[in-house]
C-alpha atoms as a PDB file:
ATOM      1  CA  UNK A   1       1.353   2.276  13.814  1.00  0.00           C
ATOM      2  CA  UNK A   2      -0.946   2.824  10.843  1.00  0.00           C
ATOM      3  CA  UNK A   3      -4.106   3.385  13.106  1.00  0.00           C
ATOM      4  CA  UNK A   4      -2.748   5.955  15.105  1.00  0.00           C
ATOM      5  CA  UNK A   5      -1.446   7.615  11.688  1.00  0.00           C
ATOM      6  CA  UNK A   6      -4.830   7.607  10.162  1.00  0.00           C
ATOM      7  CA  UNK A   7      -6.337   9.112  13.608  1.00  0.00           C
ATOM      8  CA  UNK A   8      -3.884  12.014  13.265  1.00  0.00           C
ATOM      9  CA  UNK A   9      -4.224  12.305   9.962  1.00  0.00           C
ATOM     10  CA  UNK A  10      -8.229  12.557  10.433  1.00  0.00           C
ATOM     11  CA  UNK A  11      -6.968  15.582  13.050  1.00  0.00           C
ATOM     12  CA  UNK A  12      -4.939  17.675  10.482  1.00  0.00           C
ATOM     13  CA  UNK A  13      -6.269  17.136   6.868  1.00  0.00           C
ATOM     14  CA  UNK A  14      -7.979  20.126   4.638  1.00  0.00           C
ATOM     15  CA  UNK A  15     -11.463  18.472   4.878  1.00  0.00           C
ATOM     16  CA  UNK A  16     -11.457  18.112   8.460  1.00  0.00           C
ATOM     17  CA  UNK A  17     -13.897  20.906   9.281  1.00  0.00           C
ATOM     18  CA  UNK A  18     -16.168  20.220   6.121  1.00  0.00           C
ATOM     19  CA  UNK A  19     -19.506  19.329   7.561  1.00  0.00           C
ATOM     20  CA  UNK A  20     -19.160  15.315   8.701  1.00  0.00           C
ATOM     21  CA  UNK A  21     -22.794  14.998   8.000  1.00  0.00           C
ATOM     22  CA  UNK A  22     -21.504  15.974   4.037  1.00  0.00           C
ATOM     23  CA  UNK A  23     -19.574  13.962   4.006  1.00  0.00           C
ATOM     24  CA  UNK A  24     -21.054  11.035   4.671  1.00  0.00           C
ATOM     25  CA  UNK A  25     -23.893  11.563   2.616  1.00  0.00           C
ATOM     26  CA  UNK A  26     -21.305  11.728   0.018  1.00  0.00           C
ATOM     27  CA  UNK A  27     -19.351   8.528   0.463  1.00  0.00           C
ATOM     28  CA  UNK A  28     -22.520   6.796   1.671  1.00  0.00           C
ATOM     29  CA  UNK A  29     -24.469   7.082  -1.493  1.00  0.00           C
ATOM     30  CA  UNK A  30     -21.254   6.946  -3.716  1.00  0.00           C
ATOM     31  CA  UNK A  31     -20.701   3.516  -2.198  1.00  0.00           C
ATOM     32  CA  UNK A  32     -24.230   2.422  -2.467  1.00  0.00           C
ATOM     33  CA  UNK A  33     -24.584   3.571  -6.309  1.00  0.00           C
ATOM     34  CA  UNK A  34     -21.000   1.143  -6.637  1.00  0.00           C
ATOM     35  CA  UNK A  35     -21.726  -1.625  -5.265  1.00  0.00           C
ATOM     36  CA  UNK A  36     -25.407  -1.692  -7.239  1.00  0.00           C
ATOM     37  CA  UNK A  37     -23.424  -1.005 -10.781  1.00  0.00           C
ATOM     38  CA  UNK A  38     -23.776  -3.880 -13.048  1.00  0.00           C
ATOM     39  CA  UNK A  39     -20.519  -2.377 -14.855  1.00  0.00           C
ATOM     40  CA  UNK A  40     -16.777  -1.768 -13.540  1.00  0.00           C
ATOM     41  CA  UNK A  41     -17.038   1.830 -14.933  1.00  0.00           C
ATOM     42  CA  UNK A  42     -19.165   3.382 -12.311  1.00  0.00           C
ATOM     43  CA  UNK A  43     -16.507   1.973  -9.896  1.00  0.00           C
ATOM     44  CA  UNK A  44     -13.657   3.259 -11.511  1.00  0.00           C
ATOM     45  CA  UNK A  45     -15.379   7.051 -11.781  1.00  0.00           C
ATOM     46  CA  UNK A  46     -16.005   6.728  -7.945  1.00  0.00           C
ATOM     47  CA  UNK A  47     -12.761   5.327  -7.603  1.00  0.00           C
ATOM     48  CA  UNK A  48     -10.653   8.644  -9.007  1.00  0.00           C
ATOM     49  CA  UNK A  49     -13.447  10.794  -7.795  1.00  0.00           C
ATOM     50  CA  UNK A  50     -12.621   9.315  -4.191  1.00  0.00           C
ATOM     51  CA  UNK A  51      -9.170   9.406  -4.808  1.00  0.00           C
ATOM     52  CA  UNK A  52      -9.019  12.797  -6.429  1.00  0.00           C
ATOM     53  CA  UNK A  53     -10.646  14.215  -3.461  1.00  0.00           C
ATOM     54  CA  UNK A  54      -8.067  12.240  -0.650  1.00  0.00           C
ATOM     55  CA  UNK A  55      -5.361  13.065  -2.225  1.00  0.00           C
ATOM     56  CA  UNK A  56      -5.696  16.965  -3.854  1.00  0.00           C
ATOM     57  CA  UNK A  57      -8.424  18.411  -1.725  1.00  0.00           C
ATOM     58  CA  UNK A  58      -7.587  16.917   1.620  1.00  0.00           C
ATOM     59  CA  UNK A  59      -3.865  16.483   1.242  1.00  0.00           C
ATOM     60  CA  UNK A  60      -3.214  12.626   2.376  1.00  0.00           C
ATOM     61  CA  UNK A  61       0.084  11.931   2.033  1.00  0.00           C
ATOM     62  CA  UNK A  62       0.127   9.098  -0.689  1.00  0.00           C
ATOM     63  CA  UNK A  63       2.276   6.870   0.705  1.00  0.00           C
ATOM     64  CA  UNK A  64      -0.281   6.455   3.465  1.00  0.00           C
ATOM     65  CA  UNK A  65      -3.114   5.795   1.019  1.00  0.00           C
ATOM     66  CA  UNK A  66      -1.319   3.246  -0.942  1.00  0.00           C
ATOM     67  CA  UNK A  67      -0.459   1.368   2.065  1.00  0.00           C
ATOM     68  CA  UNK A  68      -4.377   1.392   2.431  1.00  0.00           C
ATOM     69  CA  UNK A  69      -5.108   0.331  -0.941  1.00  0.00           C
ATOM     70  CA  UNK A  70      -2.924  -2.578  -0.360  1.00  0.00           C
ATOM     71  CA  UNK A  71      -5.292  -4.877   1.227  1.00  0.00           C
ATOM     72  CA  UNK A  72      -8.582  -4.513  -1.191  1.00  0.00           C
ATOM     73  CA  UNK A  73      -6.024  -4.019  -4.260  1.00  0.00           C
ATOM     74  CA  UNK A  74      -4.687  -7.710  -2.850  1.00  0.00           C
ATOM     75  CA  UNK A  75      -8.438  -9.262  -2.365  1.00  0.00           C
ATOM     76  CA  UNK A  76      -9.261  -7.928  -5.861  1.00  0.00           C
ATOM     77  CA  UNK A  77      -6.458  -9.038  -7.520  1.00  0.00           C
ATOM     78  CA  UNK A  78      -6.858 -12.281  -6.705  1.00  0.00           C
ATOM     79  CA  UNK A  79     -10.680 -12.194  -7.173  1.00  0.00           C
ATOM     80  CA  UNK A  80     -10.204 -11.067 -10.887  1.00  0.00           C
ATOM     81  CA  UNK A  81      -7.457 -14.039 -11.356  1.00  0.00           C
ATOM     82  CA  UNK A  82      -9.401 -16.987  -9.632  1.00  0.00           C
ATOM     83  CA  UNK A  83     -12.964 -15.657 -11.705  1.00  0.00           C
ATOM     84  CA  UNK A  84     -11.148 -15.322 -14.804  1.00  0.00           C
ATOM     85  CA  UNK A  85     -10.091 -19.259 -14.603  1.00  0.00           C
ATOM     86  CA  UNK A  86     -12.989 -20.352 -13.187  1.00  0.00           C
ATOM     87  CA  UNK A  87     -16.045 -18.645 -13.898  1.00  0.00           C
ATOM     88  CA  UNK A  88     -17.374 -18.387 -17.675  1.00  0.00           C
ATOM     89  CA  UNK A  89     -18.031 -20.570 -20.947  1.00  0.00           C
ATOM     90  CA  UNK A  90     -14.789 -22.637 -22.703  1.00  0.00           C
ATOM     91  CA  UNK A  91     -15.949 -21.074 -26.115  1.00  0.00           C
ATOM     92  CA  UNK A  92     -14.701 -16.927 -24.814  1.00  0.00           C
ATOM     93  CA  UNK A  93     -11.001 -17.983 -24.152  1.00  0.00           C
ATOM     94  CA  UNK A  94      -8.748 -15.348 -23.635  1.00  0.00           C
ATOM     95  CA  UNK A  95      -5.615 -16.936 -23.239  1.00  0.00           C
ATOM     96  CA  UNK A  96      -3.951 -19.963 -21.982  1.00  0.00           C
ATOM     97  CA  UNK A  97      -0.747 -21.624 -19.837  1.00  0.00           C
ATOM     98  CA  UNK A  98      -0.196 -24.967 -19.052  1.00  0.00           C
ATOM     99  CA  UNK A  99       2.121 -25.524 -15.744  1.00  0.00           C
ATOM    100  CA  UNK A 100       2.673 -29.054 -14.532  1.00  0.00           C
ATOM    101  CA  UNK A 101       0.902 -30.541 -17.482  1.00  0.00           C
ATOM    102  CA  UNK A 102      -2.165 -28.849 -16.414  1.00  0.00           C
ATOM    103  CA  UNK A 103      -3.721 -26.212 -18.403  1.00  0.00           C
ATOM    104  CA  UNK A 104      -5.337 -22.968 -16.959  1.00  0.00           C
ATOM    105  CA  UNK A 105      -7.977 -21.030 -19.783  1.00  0.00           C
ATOM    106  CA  UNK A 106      -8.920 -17.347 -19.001  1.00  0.00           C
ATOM    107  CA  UNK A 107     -12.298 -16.912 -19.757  1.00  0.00           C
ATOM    108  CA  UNK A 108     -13.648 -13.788 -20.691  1.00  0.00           C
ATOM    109  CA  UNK A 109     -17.071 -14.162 -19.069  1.00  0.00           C
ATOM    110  CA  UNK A 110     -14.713 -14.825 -16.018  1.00  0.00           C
ATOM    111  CA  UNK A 111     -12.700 -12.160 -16.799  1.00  0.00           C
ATOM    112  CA  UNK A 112     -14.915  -9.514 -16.965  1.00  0.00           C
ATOM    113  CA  UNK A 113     -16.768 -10.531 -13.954  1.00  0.00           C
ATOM    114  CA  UNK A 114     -13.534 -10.633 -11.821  1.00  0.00           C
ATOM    115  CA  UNK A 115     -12.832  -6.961 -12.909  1.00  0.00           C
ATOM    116  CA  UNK A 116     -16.366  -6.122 -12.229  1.00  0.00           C
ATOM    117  CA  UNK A 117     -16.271  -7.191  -8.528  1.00  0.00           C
ATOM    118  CA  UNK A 118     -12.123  -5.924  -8.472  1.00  0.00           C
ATOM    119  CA  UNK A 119     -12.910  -2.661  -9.280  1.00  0.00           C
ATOM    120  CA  UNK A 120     -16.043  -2.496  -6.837  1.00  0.00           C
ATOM    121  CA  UNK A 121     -13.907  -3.470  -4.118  1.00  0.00           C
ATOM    122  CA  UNK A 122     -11.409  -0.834  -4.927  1.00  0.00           C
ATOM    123  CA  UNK A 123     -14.133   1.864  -5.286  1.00  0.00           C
ATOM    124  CA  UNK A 124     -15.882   1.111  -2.406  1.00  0.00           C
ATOM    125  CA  UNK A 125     -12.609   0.919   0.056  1.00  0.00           C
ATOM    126  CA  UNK A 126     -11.617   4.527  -1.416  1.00  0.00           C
ATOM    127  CA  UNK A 127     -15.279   5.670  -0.309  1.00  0.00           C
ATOM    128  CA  UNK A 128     -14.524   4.436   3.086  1.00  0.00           C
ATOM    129  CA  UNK A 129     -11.359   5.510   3.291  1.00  0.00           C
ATOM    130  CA  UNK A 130     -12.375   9.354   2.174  1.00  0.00           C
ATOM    131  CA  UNK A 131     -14.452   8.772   5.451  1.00  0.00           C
ATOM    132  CA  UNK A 132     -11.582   7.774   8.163  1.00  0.00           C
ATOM    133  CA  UNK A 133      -8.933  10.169   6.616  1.00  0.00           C
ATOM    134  CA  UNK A 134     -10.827  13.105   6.565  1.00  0.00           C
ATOM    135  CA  UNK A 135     -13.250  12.970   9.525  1.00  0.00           C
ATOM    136  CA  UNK A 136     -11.847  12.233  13.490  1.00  0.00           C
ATOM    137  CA  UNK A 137     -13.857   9.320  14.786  1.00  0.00           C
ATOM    138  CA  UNK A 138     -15.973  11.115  17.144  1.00  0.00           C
ATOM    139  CA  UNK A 139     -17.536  13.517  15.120  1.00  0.00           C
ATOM    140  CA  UNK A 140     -18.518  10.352  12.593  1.00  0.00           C
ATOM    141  CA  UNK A 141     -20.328   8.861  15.622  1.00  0.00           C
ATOM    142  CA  UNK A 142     -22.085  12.021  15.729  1.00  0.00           C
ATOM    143  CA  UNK A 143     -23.033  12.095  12.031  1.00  0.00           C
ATOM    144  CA  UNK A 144     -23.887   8.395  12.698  1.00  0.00           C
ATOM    145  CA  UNK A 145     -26.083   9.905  15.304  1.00  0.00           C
ATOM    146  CA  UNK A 146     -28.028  13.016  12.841  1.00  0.00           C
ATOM    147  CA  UNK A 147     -28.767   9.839  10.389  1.00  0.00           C
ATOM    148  CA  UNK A 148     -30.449   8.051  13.163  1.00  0.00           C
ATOM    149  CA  UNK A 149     -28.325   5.299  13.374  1.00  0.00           C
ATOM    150  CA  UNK A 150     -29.535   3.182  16.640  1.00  0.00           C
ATOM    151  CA  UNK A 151     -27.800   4.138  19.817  1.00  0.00           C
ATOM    152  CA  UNK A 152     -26.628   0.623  20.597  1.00  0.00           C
ATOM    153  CA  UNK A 153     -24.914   0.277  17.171  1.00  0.00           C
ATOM    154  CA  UNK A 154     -22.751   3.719  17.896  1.00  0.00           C
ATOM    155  CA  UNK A 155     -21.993   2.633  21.647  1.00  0.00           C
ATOM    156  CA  UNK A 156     -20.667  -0.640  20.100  1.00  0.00           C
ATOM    157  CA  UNK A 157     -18.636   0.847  17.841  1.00  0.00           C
ATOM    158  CA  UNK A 158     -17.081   2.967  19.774  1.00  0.00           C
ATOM    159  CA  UNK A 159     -16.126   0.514  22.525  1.00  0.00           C
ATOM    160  CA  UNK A 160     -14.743  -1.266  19.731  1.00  0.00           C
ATOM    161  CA  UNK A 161     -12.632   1.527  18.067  1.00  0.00           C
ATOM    162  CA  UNK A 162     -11.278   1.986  21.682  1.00  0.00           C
ATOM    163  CA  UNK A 163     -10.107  -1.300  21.793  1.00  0.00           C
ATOM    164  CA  UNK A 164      -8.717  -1.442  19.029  1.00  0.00           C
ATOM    165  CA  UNK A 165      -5.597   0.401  20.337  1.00  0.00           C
ATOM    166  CA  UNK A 166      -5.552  -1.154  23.174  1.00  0.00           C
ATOM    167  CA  UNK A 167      -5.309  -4.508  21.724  1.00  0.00           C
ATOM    168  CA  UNK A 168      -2.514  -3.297  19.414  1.00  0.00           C
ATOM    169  CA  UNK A 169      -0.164  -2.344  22.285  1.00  0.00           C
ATOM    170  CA  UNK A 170      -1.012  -5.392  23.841  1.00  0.00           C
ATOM    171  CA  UNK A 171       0.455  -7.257  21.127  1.00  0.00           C
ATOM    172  CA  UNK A 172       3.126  -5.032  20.694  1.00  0.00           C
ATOM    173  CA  UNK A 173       4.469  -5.276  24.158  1.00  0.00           C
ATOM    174  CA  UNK A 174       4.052  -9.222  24.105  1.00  0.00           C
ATOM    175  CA  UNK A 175       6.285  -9.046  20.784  1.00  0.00           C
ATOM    176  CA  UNK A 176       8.930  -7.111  21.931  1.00  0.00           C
ATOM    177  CA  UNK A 177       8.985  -9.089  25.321  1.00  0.00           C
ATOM    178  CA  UNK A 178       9.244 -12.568  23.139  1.00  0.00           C
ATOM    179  CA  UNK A 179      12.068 -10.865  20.997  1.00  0.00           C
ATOM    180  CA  UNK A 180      14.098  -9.721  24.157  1.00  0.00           C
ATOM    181  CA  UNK A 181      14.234 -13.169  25.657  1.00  0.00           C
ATOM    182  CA  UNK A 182      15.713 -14.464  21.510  1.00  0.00           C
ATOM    183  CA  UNK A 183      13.479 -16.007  19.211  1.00  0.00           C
ATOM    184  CA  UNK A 184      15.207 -19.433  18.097  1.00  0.00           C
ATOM    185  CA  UNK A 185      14.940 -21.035  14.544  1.00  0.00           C
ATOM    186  CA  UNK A 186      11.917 -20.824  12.570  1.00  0.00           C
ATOM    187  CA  UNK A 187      10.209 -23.597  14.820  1.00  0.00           C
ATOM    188  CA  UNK A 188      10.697 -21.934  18.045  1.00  0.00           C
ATOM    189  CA  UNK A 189       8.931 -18.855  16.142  1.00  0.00           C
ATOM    190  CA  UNK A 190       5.811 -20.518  15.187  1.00  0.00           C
ATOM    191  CA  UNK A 191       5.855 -22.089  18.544  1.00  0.00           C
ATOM    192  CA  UNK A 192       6.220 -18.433  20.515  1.00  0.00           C
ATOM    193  CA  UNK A 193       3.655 -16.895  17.658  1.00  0.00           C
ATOM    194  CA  UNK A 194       0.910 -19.442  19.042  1.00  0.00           C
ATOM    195  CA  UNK A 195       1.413 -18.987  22.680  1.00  0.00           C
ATOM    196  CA  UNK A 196       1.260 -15.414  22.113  1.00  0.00           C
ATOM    197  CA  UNK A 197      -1.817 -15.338  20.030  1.00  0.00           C
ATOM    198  CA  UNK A 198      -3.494 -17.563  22.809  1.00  0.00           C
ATOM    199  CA  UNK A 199      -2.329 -14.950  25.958  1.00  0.00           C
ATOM    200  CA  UNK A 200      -3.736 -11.968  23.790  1.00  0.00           C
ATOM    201  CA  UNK A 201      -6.980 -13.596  23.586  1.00  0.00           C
ATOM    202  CA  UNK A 202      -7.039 -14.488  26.926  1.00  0.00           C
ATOM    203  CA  UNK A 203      -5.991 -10.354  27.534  1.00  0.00           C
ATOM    204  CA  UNK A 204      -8.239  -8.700  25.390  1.00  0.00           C
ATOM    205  CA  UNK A 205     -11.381 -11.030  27.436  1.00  0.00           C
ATOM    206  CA  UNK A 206      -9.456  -9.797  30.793  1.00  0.00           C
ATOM    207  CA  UNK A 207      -9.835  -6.212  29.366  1.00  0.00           C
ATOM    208  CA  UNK A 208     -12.998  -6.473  27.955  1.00  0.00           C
ATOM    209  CA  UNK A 209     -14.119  -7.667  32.077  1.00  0.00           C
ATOM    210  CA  UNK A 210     -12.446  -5.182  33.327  1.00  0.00           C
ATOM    211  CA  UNK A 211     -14.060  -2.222  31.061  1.00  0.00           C
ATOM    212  CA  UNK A 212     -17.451  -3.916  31.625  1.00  0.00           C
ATOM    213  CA  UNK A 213     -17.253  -3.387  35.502  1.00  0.00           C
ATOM    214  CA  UNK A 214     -15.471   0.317  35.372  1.00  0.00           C
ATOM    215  CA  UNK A 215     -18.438   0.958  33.173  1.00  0.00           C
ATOM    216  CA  UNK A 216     -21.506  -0.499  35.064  1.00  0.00           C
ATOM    217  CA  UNK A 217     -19.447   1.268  38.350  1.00  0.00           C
ATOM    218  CA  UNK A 218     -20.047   4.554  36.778  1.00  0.00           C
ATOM    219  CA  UNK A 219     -24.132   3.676  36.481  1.00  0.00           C
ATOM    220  CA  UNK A 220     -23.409   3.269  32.526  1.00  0.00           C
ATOM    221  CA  UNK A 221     -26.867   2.234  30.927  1.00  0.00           C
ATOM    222  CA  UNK A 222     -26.174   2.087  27.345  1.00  0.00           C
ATOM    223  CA  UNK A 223     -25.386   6.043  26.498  1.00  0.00           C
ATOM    224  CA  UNK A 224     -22.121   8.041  26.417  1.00  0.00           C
ATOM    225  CA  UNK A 225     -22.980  11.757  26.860  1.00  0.00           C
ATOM    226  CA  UNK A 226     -20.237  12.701  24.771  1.00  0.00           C
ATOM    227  CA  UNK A 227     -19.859  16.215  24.437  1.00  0.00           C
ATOM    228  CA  UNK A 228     -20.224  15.624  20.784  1.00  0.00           C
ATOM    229  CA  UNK A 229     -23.585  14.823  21.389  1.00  0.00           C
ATOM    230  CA  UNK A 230     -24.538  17.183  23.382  1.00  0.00           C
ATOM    231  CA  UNK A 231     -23.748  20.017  21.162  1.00  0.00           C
ATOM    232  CA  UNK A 232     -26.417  21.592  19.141  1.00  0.00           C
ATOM    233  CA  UNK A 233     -26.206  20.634  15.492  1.00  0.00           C
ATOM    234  CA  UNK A 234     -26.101  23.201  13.054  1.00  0.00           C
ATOM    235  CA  UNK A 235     -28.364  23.529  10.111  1.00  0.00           C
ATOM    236  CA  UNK A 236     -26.356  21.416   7.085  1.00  0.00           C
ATOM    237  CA  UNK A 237     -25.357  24.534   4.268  1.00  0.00           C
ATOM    238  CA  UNK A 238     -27.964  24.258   1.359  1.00  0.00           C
ATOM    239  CA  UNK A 239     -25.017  24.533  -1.856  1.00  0.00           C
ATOM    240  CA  UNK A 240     -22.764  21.834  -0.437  1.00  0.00           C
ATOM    241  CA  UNK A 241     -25.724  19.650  -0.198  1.00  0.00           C
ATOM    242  CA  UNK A 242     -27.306  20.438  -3.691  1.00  0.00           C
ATOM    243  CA  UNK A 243     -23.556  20.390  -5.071  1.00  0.00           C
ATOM    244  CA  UNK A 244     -23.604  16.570  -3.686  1.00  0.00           C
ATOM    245  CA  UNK A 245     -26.910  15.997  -4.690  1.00  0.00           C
ATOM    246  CA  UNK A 246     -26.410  16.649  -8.669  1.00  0.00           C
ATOM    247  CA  UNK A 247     -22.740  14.506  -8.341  1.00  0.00           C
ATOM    248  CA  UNK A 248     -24.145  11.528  -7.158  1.00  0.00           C
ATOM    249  CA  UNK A 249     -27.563  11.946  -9.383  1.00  0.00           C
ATOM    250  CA  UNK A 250     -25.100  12.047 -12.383  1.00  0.00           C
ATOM    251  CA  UNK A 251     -23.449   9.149 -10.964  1.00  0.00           C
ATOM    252  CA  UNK A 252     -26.716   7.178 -10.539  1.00  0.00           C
ATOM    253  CA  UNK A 253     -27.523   8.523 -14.243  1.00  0.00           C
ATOM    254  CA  UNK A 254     -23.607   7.211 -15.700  1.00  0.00           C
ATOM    255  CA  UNK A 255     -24.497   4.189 -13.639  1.00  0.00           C
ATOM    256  CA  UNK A 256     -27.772   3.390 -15.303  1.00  0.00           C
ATOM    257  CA  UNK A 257     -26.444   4.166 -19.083  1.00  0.00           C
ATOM    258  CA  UNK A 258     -23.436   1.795 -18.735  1.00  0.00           C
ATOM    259  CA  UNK A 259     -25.217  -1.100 -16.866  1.00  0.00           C
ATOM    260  CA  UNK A 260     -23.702  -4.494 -18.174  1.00  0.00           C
ATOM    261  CA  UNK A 261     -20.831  -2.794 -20.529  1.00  0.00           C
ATOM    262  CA  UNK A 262     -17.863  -4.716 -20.231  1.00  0.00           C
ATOM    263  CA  UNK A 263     -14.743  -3.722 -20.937  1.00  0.00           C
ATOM    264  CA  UNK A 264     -13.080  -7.063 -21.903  1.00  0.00           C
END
């Protein structure tokens, strides 16, 4: 179960007692300055920087990584395709097919814009994925905490990270109860697929009750005192901050001398 991998991976990497509050000033502003770049470059710099730092300092297995990249490599993929066909002026084509009599012109406008949001969508998915591998969820809620995040946003996500395991081994009881009692043809599959999509629904609301009225029992009133919390923070080390600092004002300063360069 790849959530369960990445929580014991947060438990066990190199970076995991490296200041939280670091590191989320670190990903934080690297994402910010990505998403604002006019230019895939920026991207790609955070993207190895990211990368570099998963992989090397904090010793992620790869194959867990990639299997994270997966998703936004998928959604950019596609983005870059679908812009590059549709999105530009006819008199930058790049190349052309024809299939069923129809034919399909790559733009370059189109083309560069699709690698433009691709690559930000890589970049910024490595940034957040620096921040799940290398830091255990509870300490992040505390970082959340030091940037004065609002109380009700932390509590929220936390009930929700909860949850999230429990509604995976909800479904994965229900799946291996439909596969015990035989599946049938392909029909019978689709048929068993929607009934058990419409029970786990119906469970996770059942859970979600049920958590509500443990939680008012116990006089809950919008605050977890989480030990986490309650611990005194420490003051944040002056060199790993400055060291941060000058990457990510170099990064703003790459950022601003290759706005609007293409690479197409």
């Amino acid at each position: 179960m790849i959530s369960s991998t990445i929580d014991t991976i947060a438990h066990t990497n190199r970076l995991r007692h490296v200041d939280t509050r670091l590191k989320i000033i670190f990903a934080l502003a690297t994402l910010i300055i990505t998403v604002a770049s006019t230019s895939p470059i920026p991207p790609f710099l955070a993207f190895i920087t990211a990368t570099g730092l998963i992989l090397f300092a904090a010793k992620i297995p790869f194959r867990t990584y990639f299997l994270l990249l997966l998703t936004p490599l998928f959604f950019g993929l596609v983005s870059l395709l679908l812009m590059s066909l549709f999105f530009g002026y006819s008199q930058s084509p790049l190349y052309s097919f024809e299939i069923i009599s129809h034919t399909f012109v790559i733009q370059e406008e189109g083309a560069n814009m699709g690698l433009l949001v691709a690559s930000r969508t890589i970049a910024a998915s490595a940034c957040l994925f620096f921040l799940a591998l290398t830091t255990p969820m509870t300490e992040l809620f505390s970082g959340l905490k030091w940037l004065r995040i609002p109380d009700v946003v932390i509590e929220l996500a936390m009930i929700i990270y909860r949850y999230i395991f429990v509604f995976i081994e909800e479904a994965q009881l229900m799946l291996l109860a439909s596969r015990m009692r035989g599946e049938g043809d392909f029909r019978a599959k689709i048929e068993v697929f929607s009934m058990l999509a419409s029970t786990l629904f119906l469970r996770s609301i059942y859970q979600g009750d049920k958590l509500f009225i443990a939680m008012n029992s116990r006089c809950y009133e919008g605050e977890t005192n989480s030990l986490c919390y309650q611990e005194k923070s420490s003051r944040i080390g002056i060199r790993p901050l400055f060291s941060i600092l000058i990457f990510e004002f170099a990064f703003a300063y790459v950022t601003i001398m290759t706005q609007n360069m293409t690479l197409i």
